[in-house]
N, C-alpha and C. Protein backbone atom coordinates (compact mmCIF):
# COMPACT_ATOMS: atom_id res chain seq x y z
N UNK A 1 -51.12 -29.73 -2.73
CA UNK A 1 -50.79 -28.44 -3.32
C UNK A 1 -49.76 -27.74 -2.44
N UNK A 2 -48.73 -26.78 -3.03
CA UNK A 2 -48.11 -25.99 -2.64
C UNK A 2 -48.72 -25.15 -1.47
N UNK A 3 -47.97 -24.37 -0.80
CA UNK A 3 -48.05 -23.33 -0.10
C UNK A 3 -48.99 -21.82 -0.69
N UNK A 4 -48.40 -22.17 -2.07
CA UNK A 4 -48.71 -20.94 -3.08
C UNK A 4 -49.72 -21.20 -3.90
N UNK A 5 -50.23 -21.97 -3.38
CA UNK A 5 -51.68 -22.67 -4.59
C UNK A 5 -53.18 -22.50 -2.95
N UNK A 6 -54.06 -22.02 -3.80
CA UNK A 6 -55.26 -21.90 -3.07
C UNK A 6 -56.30 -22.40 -3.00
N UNK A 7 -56.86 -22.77 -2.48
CA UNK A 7 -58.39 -23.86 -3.29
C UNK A 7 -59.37 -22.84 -2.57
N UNK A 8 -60.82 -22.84 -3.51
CA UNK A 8 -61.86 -22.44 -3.51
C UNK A 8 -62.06 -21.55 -2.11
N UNK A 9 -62.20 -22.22 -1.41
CA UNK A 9 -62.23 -21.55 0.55
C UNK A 9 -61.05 -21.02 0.96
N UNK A 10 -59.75 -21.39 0.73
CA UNK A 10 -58.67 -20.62 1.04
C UNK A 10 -58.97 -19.31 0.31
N UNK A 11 -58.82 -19.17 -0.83
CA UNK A 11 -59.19 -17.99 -1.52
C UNK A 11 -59.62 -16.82 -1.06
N UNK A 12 -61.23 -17.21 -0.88
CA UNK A 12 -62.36 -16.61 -0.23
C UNK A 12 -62.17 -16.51 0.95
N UNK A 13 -61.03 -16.83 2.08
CA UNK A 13 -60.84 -16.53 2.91
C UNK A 13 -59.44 -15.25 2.89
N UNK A 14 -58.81 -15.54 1.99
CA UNK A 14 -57.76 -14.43 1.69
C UNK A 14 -58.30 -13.22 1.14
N UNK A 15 -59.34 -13.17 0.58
CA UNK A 15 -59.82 -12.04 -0.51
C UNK A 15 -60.87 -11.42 0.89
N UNK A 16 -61.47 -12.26 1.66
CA UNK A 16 -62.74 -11.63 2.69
C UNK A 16 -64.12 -11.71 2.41
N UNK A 17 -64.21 -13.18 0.83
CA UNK A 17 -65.47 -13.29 0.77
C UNK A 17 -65.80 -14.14 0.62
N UNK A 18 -67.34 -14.40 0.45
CA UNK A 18 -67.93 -15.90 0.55
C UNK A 18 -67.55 -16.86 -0.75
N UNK A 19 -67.45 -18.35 -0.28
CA UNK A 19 -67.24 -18.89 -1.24
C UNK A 19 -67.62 -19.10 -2.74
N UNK A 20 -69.27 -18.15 -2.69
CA UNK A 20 -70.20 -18.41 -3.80
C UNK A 20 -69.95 -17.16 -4.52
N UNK A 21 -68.94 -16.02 -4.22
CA UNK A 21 -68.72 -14.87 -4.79
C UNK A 21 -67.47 -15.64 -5.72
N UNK A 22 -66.56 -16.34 -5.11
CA UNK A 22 -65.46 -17.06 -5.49
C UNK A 22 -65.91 -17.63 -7.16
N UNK A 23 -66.94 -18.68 -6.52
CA UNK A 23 -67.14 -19.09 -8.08
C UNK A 23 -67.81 -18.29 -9.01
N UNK A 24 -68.90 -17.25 -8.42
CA UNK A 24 -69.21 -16.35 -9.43
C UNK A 24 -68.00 -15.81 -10.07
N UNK A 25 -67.05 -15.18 -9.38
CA UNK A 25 -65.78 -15.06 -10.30
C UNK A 25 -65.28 -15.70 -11.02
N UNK A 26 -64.98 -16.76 -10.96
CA UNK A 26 -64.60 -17.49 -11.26
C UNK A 26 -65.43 -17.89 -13.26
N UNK A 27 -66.98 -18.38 -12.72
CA UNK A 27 -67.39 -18.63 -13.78
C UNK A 27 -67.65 -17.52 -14.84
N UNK A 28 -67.40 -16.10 -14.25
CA UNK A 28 -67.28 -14.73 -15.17
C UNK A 28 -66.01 -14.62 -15.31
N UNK A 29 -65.17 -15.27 -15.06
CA UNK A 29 -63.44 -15.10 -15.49
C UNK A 29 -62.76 -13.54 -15.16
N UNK A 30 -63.49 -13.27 -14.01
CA UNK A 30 -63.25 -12.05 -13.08
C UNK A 30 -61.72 -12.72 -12.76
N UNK A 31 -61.26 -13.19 -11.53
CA UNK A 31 -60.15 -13.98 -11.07
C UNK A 31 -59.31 -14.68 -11.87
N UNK A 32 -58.19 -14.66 -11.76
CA UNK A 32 -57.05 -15.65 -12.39
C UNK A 32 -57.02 -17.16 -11.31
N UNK A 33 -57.32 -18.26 -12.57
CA UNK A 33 -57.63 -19.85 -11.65
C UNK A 33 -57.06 -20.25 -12.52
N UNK A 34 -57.17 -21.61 -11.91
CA UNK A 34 -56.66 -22.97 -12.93
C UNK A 34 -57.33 -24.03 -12.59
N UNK A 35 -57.88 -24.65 -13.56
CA UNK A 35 -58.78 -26.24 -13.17
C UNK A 35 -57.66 -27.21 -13.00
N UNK A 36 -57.72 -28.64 -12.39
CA UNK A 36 -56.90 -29.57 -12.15
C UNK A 36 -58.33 -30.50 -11.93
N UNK A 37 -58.25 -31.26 -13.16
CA UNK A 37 -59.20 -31.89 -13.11
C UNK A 37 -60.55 -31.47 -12.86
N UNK A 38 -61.58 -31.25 -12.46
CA UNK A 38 -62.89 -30.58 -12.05
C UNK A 38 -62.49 -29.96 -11.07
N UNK A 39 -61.75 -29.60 -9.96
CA UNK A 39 -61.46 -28.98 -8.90
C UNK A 39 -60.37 -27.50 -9.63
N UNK A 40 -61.01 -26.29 -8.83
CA UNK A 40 -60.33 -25.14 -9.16
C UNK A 40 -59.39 -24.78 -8.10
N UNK A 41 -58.61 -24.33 -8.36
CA UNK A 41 -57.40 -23.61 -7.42
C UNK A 41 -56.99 -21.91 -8.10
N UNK A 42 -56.25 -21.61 -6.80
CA UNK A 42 -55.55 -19.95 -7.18
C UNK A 42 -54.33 -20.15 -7.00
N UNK A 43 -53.50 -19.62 -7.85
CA UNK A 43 -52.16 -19.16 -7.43
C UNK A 43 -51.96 -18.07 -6.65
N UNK A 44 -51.63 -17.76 -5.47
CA UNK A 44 -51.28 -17.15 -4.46
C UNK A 44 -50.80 -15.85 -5.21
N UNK A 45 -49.93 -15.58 -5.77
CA UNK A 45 -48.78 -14.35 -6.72
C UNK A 45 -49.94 -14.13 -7.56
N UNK A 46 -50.52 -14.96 -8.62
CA UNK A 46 -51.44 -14.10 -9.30
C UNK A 46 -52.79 -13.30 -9.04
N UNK A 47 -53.12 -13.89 -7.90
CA UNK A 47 -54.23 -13.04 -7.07
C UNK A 47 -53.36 -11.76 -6.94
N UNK A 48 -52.43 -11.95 -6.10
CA UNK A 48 -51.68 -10.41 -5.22
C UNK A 48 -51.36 -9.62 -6.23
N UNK A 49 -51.05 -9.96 -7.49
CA UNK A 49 -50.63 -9.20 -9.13
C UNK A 49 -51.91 -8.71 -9.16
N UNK A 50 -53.50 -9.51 -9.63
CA UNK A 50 -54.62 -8.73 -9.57
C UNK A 50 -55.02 -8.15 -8.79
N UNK A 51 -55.44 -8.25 -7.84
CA UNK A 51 -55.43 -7.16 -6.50
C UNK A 51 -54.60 -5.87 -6.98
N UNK A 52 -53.51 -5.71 -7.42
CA UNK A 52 -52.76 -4.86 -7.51
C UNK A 52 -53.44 -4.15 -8.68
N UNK A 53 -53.73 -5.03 -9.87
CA UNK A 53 -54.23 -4.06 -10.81
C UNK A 53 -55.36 -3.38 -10.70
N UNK A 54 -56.07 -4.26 -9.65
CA UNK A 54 -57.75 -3.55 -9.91
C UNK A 54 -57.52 -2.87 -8.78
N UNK A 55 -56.45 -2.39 -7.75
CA UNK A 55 -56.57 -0.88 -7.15
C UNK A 55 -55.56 -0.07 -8.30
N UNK A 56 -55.25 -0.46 -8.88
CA UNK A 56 -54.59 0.51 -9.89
C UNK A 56 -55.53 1.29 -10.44
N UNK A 57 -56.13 0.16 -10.95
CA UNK A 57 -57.56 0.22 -12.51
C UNK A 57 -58.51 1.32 -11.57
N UNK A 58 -58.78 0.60 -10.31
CA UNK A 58 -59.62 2.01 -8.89
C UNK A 58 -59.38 3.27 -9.09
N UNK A 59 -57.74 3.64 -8.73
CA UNK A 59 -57.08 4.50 -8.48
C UNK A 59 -57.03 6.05 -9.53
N UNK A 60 -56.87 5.09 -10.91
CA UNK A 60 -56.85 5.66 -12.17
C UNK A 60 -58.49 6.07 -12.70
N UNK A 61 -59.09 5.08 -12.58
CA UNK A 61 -60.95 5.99 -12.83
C UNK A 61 -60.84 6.62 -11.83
N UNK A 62 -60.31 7.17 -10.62
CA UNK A 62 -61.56 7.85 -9.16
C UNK A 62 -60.21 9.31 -9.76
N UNK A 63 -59.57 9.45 -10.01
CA UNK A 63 -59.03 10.40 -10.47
C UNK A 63 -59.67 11.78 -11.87
């Protein structure tokens, strides 16, 4: 994989959480992934795009 592609533990190490929060996201379609065969990965840019929205989405309810 790319530079810009994440697997399961990279992820959860970029975001600051455990790996089993990862797939709970994951299997609630919280996170933007992609399967490759049975193995899941992140795109690097679409995490940092969500991150962005859900302090937006934060920002806009605490108002």
């Amino acid at each position: 994989m790319n530079k810009h592609t994440m697997t399961v533990i990279e992820a959860a190490e970029y975001l600051g959480v455990c790996k089993d929060t990862i797939y709970t996201m994951v299997r609630t379609n919280e996170i933007p992934h992609f399967r490759l065969r049975r193995r899941i990965f992140f795109s690097k840019d679409a995490i940092d795009k969500w991150i962005e929205e859900q302090e937006s989405t934060y920002k806009h309810q605490a108002i």
